[in-house]
C-alpha atoms as a PDB file:
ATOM      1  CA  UNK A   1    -103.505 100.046-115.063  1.00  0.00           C
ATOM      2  CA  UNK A   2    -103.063 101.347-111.418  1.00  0.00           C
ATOM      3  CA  UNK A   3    -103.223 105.018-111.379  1.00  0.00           C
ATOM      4  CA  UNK A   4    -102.369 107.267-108.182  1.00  0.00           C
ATOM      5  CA  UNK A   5    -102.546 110.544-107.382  1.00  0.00           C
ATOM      6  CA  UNK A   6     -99.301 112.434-107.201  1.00  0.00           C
ATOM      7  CA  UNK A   7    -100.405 115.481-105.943  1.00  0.00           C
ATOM      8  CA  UNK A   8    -102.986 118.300-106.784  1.00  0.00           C
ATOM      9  CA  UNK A   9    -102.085 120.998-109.053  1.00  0.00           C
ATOM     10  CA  UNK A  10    -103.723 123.161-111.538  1.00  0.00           C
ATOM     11  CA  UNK A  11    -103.304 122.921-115.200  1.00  0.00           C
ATOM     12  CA  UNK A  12    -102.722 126.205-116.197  1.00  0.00           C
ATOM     13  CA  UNK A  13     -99.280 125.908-113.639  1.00  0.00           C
ATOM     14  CA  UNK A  14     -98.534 122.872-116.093  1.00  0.00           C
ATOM     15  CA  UNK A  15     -98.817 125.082-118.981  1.00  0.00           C
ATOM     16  CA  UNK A  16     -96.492 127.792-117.354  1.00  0.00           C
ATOM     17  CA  UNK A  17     -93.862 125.182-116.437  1.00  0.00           C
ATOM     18  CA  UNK A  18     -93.826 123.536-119.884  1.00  0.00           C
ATOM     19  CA  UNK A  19     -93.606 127.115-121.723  1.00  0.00           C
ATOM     20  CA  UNK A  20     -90.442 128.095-119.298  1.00  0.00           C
ATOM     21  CA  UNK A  21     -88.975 124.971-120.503  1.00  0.00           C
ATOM     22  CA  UNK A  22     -89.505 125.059-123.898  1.00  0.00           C
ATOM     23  CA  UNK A  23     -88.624 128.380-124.368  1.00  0.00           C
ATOM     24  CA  UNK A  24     -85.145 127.156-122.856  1.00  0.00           C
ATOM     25  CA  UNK A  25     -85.111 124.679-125.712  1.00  0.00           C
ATOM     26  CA  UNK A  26     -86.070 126.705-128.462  1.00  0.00           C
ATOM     27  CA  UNK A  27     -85.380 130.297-129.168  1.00  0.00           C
ATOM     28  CA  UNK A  28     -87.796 130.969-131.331  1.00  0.00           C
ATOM     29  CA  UNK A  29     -90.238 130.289-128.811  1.00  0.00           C
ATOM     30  CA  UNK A  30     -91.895 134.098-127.893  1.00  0.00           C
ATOM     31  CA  UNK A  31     -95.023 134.594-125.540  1.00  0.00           C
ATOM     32  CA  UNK A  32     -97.686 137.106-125.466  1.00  0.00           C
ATOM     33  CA  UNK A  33    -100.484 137.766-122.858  1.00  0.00           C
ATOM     34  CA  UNK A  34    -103.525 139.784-122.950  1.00  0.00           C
ATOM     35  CA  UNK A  35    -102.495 141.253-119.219  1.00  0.00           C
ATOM     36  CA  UNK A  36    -102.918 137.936-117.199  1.00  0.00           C
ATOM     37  CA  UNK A  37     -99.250 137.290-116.602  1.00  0.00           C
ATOM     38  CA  UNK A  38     -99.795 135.805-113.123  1.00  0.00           C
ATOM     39  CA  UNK A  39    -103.343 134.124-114.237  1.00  0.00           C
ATOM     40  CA  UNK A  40    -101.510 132.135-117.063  1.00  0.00           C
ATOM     41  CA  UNK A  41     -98.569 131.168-114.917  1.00  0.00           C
ATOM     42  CA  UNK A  42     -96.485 132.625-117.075  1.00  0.00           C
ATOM     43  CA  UNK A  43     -94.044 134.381-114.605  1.00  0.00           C
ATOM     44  CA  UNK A  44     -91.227 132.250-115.018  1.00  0.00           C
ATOM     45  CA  UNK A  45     -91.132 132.828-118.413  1.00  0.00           C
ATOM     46  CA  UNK A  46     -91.183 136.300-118.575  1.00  0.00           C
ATOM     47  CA  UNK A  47     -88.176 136.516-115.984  1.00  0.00           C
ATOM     48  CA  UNK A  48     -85.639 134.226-117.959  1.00  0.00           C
ATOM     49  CA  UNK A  49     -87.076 135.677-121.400  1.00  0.00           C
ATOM     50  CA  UNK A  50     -88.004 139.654-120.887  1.00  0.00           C
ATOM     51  CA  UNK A  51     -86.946 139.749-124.673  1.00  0.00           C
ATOM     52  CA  UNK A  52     -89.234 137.367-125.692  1.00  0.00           C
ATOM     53  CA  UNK A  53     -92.340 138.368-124.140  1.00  0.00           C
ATOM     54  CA  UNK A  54     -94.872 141.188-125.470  1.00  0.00           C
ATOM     55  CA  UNK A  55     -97.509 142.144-123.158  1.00  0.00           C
ATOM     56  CA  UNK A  56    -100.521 143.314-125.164  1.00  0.00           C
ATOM     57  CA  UNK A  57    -102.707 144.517-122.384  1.00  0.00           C
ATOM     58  CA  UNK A  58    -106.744 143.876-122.571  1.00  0.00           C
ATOM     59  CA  UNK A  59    -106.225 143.761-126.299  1.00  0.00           C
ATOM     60  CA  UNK A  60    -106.597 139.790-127.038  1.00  0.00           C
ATOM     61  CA  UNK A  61    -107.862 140.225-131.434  1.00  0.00           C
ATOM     62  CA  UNK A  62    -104.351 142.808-131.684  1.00  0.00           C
ATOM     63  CA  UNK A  63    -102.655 139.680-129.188  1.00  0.00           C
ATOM     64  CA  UNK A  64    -103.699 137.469-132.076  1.00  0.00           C
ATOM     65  CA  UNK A  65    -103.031 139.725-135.280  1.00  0.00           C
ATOM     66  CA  UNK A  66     -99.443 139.934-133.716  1.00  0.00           C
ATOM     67  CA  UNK A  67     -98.894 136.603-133.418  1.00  0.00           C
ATOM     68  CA  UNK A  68     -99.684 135.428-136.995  1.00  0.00           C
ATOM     69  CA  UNK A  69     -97.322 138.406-137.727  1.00  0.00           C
ATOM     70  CA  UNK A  70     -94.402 137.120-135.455  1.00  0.00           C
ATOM     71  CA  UNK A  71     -94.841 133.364-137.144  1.00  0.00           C
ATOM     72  CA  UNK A  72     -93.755 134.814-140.965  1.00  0.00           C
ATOM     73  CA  UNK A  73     -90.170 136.036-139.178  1.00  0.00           C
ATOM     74  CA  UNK A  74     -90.093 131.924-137.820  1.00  0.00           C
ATOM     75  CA  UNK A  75     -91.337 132.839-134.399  1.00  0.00           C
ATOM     76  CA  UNK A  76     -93.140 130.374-132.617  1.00  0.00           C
ATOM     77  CA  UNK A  77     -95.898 132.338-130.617  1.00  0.00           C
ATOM     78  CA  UNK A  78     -97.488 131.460-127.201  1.00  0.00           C
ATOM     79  CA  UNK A  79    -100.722 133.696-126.907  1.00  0.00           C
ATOM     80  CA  UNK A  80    -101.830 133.415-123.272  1.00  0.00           C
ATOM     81  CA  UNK A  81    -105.266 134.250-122.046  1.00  0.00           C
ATOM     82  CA  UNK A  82    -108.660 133.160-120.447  1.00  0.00           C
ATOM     83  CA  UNK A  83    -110.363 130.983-122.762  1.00  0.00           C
ATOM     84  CA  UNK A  84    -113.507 132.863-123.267  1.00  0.00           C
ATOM     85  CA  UNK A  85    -111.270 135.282-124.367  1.00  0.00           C
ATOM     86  CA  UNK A  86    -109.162 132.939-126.652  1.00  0.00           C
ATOM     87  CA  UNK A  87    -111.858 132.048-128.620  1.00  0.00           C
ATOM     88  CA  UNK A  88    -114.766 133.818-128.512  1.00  0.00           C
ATOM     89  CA  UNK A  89    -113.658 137.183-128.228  1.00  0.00           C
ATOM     90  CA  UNK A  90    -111.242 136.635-131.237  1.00  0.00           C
ATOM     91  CA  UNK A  91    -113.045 134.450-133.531  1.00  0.00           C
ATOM     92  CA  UNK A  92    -112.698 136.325-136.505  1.00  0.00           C
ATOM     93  CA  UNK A  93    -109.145 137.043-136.140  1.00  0.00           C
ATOM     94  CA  UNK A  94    -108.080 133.215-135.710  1.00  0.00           C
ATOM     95  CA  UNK A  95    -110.475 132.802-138.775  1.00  0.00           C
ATOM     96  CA  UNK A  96    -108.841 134.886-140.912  1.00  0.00           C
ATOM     97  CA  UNK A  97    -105.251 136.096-139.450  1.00  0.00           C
ATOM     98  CA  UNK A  98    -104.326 132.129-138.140  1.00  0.00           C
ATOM     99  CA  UNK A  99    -106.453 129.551-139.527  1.00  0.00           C
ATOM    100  CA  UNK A 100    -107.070 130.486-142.848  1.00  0.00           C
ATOM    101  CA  UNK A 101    -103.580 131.750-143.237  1.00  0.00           C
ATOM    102  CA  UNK A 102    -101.834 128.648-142.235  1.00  0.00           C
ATOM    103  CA  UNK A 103    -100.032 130.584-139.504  1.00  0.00           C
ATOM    104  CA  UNK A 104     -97.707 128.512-136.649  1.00  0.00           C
ATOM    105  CA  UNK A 105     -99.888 130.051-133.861  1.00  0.00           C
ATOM    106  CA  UNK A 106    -100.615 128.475-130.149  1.00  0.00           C
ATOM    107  CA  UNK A 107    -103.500 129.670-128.946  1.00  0.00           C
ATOM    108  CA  UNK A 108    -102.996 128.829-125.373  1.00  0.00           C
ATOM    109  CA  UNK A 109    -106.416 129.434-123.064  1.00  0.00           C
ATOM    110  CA  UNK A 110    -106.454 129.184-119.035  1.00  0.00           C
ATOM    111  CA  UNK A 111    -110.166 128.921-117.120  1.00  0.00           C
ATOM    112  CA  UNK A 112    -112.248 126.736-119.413  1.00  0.00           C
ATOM    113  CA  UNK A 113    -115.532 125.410-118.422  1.00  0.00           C
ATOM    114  CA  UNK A 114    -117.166 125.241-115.147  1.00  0.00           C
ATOM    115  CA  UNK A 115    -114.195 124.582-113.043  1.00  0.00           C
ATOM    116  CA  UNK A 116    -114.045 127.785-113.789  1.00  0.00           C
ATOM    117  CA  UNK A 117    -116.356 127.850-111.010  1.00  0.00           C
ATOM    118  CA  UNK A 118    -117.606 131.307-108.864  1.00  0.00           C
ATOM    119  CA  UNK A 119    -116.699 133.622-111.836  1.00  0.00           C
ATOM    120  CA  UNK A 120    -119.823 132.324-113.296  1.00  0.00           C
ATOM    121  CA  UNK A 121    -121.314 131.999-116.986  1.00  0.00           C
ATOM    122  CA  UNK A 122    -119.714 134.793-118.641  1.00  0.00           C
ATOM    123  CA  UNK A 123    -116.283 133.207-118.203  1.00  0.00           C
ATOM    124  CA  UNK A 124    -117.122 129.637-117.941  1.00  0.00           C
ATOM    125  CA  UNK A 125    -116.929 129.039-121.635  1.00  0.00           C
ATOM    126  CA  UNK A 126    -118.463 125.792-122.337  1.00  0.00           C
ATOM    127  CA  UNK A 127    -118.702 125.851-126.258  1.00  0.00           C
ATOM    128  CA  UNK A 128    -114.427 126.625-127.645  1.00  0.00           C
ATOM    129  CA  UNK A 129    -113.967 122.939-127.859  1.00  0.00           C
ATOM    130  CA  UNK A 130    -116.425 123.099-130.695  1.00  0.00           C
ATOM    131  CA  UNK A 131    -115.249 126.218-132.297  1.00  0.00           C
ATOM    132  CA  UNK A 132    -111.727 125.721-132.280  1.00  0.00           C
ATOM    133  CA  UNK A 133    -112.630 122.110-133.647  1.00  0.00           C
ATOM    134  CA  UNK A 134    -114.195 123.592-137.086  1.00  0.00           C
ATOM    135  CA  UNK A 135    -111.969 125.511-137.953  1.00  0.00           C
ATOM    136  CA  UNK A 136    -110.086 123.931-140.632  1.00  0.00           C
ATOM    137  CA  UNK A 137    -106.338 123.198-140.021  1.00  0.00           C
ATOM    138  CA  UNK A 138    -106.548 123.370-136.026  1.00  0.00           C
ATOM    139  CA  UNK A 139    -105.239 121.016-133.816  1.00  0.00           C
ATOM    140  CA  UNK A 140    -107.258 121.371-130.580  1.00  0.00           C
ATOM    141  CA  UNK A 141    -105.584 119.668-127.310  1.00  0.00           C
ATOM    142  CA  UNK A 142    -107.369 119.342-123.956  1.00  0.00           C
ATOM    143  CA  UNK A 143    -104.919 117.769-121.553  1.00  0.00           C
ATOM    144  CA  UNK A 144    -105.814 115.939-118.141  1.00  0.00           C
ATOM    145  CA  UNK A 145    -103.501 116.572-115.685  1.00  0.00           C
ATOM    146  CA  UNK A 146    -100.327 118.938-115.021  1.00  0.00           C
ATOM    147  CA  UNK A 147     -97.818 116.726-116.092  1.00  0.00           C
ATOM    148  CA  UNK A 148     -99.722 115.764-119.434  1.00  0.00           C
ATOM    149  CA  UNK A 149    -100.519 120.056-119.643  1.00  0.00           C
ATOM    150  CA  UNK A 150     -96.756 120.666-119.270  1.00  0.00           C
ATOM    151  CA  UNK A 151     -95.919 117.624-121.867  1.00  0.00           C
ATOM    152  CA  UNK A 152     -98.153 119.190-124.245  1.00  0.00           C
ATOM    153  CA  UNK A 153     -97.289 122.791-124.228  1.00  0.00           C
ATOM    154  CA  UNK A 154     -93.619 121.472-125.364  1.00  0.00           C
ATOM    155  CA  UNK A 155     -94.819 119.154-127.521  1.00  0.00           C
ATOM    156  CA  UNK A 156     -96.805 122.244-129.807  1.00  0.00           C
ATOM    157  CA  UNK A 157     -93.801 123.727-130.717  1.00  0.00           C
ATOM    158  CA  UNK A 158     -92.500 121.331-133.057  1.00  0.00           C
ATOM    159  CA  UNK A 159     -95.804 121.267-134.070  1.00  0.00           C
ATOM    160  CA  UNK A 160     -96.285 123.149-137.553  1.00  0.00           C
ATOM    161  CA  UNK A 161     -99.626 124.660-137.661  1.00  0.00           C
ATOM    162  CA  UNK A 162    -102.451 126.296-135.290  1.00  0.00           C
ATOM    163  CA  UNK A 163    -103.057 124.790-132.035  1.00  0.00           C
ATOM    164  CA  UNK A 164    -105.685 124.982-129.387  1.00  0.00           C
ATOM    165  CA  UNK A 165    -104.264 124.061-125.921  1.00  0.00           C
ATOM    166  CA  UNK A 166    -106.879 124.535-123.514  1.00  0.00           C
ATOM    167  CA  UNK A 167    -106.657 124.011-119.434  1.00  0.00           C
ATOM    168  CA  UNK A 168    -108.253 125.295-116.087  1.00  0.00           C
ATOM    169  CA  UNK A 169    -108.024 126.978-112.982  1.00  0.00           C
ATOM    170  CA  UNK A 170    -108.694 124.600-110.083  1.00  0.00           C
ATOM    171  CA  UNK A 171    -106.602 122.034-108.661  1.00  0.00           C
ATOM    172  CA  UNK A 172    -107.046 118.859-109.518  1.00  0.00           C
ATOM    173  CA  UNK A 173    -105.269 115.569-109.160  1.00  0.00           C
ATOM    174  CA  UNK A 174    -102.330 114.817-111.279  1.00  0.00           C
ATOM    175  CA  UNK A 175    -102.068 111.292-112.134  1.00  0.00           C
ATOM    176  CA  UNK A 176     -99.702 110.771-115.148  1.00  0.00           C
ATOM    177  CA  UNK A 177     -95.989 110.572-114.728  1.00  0.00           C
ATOM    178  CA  UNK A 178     -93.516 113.022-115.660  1.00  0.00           C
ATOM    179  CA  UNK A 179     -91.604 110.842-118.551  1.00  0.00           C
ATOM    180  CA  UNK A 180     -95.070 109.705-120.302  1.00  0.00           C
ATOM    181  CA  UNK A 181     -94.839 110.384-123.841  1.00  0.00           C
ATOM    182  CA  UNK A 182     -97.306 112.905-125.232  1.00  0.00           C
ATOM    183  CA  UNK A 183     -97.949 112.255-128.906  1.00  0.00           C
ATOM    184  CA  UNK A 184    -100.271 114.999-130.636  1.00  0.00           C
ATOM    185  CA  UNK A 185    -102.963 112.650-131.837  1.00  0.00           C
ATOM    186  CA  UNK A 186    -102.746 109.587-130.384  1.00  0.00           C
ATOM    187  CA  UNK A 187    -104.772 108.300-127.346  1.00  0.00           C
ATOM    188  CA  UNK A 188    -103.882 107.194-124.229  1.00  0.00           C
ATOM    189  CA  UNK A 189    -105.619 103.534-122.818  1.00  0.00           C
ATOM    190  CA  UNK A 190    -105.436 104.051-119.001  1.00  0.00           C
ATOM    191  CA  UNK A 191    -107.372 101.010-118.326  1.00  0.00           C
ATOM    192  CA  UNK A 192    -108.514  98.043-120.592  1.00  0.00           C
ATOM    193  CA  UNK A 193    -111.867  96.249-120.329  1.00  0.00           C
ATOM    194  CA  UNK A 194    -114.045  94.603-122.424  1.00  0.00           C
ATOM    195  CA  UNK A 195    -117.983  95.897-121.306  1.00  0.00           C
ATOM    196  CA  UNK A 196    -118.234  99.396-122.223  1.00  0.00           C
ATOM    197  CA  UNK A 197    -115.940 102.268-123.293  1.00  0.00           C
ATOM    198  CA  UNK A 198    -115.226 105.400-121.674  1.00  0.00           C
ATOM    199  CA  UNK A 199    -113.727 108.626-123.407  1.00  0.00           C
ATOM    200  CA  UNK A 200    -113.199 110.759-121.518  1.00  0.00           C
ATOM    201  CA  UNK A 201    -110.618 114.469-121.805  1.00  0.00           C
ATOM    202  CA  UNK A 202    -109.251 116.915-119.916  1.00  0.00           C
ATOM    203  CA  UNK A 203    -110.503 117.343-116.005  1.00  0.00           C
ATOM    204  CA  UNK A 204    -113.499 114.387-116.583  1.00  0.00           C
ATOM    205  CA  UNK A 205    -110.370 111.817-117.128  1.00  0.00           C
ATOM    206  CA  UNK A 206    -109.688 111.614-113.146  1.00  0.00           C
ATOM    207  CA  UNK A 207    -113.726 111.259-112.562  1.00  0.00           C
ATOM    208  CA  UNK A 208    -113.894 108.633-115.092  1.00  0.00           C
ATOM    209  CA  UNK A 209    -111.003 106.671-113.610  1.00  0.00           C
ATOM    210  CA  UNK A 210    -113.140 106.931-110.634  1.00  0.00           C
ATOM    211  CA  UNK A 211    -115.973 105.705-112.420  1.00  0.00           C
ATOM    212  CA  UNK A 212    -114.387 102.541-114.112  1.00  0.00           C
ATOM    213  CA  UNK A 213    -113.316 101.498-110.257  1.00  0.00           C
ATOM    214  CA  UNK A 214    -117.024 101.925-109.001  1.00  0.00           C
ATOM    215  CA  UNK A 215    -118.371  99.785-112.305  1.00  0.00           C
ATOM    216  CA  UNK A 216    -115.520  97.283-111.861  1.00  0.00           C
ATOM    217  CA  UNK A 217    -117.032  96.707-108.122  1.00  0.00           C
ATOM    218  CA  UNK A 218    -120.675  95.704-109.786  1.00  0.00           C
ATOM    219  CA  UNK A 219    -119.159  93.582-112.344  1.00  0.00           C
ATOM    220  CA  UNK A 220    -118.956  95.603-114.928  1.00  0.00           C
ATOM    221  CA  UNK A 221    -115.657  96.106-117.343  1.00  0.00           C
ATOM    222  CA  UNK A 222    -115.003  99.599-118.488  1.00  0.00           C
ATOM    223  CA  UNK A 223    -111.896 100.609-120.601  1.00  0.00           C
ATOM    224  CA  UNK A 224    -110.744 103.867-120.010  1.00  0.00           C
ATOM    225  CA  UNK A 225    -109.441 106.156-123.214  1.00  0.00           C
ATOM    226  CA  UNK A 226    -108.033 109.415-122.866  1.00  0.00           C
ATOM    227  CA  UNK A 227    -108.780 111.316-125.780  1.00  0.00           C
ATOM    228  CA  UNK A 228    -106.222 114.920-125.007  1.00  0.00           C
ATOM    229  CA  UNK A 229    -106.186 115.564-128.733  1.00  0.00           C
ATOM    230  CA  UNK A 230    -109.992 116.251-129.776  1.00  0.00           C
ATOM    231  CA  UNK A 231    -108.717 116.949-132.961  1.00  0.00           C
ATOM    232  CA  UNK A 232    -106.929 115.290-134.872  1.00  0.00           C
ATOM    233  CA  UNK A 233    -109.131 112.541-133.099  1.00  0.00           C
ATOM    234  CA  UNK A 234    -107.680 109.140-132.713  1.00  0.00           C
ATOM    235  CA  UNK A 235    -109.886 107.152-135.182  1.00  0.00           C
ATOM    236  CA  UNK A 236    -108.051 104.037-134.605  1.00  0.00           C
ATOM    237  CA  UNK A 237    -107.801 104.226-130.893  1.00  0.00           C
ATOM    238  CA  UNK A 238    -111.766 104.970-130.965  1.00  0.00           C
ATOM    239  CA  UNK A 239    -112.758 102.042-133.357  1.00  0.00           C
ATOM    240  CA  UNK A 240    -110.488  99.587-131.329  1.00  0.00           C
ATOM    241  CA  UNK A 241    -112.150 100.321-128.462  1.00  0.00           C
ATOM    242  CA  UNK A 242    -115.602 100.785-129.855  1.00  0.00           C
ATOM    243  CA  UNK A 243    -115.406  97.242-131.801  1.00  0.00           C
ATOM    244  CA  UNK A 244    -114.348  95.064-128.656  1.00  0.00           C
ATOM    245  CA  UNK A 245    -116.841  96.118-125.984  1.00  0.00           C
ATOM    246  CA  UNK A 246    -119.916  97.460-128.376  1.00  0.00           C
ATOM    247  CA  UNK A 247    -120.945 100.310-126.266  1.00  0.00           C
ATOM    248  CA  UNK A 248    -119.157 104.106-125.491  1.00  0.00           C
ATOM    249  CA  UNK A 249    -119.691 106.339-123.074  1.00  0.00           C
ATOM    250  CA  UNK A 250    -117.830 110.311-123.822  1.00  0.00           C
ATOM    251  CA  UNK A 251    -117.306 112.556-120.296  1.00  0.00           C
ATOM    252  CA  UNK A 252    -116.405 116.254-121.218  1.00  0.00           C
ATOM    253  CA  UNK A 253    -116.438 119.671-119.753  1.00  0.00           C
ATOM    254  CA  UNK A 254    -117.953 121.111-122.275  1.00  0.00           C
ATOM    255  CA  UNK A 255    -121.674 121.356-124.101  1.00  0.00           C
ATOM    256  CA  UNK A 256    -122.474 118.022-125.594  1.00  0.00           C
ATOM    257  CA  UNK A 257    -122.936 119.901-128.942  1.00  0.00           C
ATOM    258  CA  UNK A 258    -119.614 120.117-130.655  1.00  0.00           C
ATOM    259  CA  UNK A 259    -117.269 118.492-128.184  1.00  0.00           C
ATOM    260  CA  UNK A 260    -115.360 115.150-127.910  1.00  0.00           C
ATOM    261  CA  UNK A 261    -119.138 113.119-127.721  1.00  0.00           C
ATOM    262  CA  UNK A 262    -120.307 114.949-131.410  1.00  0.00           C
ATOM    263  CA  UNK A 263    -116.884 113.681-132.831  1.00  0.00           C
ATOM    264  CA  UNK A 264    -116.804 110.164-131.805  1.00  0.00           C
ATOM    265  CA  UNK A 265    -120.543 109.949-132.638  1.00  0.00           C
ATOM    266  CA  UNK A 266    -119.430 110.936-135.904  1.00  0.00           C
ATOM    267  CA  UNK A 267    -116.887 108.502-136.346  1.00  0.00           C
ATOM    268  CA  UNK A 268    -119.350 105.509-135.387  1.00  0.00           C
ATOM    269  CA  UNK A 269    -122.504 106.382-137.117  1.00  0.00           C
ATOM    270  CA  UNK A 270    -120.078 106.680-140.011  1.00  0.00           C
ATOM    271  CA  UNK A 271    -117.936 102.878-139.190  1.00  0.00           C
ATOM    272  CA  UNK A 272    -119.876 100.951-136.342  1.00  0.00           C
ATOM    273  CA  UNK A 273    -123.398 102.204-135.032  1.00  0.00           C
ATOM    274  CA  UNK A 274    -123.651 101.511-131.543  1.00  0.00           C
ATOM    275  CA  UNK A 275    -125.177 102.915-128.358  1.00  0.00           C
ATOM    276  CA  UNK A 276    -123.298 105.877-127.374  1.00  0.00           C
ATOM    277  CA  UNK A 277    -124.206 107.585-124.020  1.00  0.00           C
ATOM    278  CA  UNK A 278    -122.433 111.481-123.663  1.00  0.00           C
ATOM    279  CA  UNK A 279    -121.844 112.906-119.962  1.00  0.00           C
ATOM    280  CA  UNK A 280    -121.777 116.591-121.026  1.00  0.00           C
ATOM    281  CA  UNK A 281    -123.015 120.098-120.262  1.00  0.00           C
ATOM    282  CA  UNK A 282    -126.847 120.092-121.950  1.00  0.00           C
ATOM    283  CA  UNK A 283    -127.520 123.121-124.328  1.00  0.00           C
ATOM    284  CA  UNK A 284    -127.441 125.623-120.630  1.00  0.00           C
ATOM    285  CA  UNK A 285    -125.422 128.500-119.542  1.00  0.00           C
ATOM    286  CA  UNK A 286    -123.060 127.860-116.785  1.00  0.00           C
ATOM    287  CA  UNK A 287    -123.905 129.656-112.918  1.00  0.00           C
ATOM    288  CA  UNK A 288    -121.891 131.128-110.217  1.00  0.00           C
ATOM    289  CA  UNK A 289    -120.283 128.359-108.130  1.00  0.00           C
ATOM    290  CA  UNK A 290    -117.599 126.357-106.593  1.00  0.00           C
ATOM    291  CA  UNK A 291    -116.264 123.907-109.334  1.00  0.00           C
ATOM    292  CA  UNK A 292    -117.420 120.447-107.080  1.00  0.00           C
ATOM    293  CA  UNK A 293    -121.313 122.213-106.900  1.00  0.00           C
ATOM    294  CA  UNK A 294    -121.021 122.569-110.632  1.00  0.00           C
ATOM    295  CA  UNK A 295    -120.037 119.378-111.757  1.00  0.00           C
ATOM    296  CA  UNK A 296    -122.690 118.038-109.684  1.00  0.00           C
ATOM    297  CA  UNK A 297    -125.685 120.326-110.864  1.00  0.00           C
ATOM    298  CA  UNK A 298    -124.573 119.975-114.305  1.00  0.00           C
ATOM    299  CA  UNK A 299    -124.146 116.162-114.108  1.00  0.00           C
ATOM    300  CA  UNK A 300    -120.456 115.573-114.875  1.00  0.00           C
ATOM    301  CA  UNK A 301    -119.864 113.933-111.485  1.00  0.00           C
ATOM    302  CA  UNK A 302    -118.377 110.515-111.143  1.00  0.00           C
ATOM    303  CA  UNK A 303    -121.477 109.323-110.413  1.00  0.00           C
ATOM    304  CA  UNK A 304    -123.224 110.723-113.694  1.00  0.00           C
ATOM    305  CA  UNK A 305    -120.536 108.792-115.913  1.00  0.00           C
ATOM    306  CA  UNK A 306    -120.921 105.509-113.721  1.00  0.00           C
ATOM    307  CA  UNK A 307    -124.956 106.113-114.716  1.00  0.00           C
ATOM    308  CA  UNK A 308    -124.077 106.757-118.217  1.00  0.00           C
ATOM    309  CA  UNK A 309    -122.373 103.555-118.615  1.00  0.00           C
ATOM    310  CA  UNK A 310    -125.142 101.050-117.119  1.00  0.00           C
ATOM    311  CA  UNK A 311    -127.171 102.767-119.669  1.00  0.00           C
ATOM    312  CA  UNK A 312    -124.586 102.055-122.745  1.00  0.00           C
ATOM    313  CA  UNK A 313    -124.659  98.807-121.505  1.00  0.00           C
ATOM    314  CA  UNK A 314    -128.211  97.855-120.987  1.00  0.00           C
ATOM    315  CA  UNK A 315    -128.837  98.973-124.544  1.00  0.00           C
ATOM    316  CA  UNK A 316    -126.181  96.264-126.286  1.00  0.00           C
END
């Protein structure tokens, strides 16, 4: 598959366009922010829905006690902050108030990873992925695009349980068309090949487009997976994949322990041992930067993933 650029746009402005909407389809739909109304993109919303929004200042664990609370009157809560502050901040209380309780809470987080870029390592959060993941009962979602972040955010709703919906800051291409289905769970194949296999999720999908395009000009077939649902992972999707061209590569903005490359590692050590080569952020603290210097010094850069895959395959 051909895929073009639409235009650029940042995610988060996906999520704030897909919570307008679904808050138009569903009035149980409420939204709460932890004083980053403009940050989150969620403007719109809290025009056409004053009634339905609670602003909870620079208080994100009380943002996420009151949301669990909301869900037992059948609310369907939209908490909205950075996510450094989704997650870490308020481990304990999605623990205990959300994810132990079984509570229909979605935990929406803006400025992940080092797109992030010149607010440096104290916001770039690089390890939620892997929190979010363990906890038992969460569905974590990392979506490419703005169109797929929009899909998404709609799509959680009729979702019954926790989510994690994380997205970014910077604006980056958006490559997936308005009407493609999002289905919580289930992979997307962007491109098929039969040499090596590429998963790649959230802003790494566009570079590892890129990347199959540059491998298909040496000869080498790469099939391209997005994996937007971390968790549940795609298990079939993986193992299809995995089993035809007998050699993965994984491309995430995230630390390499506890992200999308630790679960599909899992999954073949488990079913179908094979080399497995992970573009990720190595065990370091992010740095002040723009987000196209950090990619690069970290090594999620087009290049890095093209790299990673003439390594899968020279080790068939």
């Amino acid at each position: 598959m051909e895929l073009k650029v639409i235009n650029y746009q940042d995610t988060r402005s996906g999520f704030g366009a897909g919570l307008l909407e679904v808050g138009k389809k569903n009035e149980k739909v409420v939204a709460l922010c932890a004083d980053l109304i403009g940050s989150l993109k969620m403007d719109a919303f809290v025009k056409e829905f004053p009634e339905r929004f609670f602003q909870m200042g620079i208080s994100e664990a009380h943002m996420i006690g009151m949301a669990a609370g909301l869900t037992i009157g059948g609310y369907i809560p939209y908490t909205g902050t950075f996510a450094n502050f989704s997650t870490g901040r308020v481990y304990d209380q999605i623990r205990q108030a959300v994810a132990y309780s079984e509570k229909n809470v979605k935990i929406c987080a803006s400025h992940a990873g080092l797109t992030l870029g010149e607010d440096g390592a104290t916001h770039q959060i690089l390890e939620d992925i892997g929190l979010m993941k363990m906890m038992p009962g969460m569905t974590v979602i990392v979506p490419c695009d703005y169109n797929q972040t929009k899909a998404a955010t709609i799509a959680i709703a009729d979702h019954e349980g926790p989510v994690y919906l994380r997205f970014g800051r910077p604006k980056v291409p958006n490559f997936t068309t308005e009407d493609r289905p999002f289905i919580i769970g289930k992979a997307d194949v962007l491109c098929e090949g039969t040499d090596v296999s590429i998963f790649a999720a959230g802003h790494m999908v566009w570079k590892a487009y890129e990347a199959v395009n540059q491998l298909r000009e040496e000869g080498i077939s790469a099939e391209l997976i997005n994996i937007h649902t971390i968790k549940p992972l795609d298990v079939e999707a993986v193992m299809l994949s995995a089993s035809k061209t007998k050699c993965v590569v994984t491309a995430e903005e995230h630390q390499m322990n506890g992200g999308l490359g630790d679960s599909i590692a899992q999954v073949l050590s488990r079913n179908l041992p094979l080399p497995v080569e992970m573009v990720a952020v190595k065990d370091v603290f992010g740095q002040s930067g723009t987000p196209e210097e950090l990619m690069a010094v970290y090594g999620l850069d087009t290049s890095d993933i093209v790299a990673a895959a003439k390594r899968a395959v020279a080790r068939k």
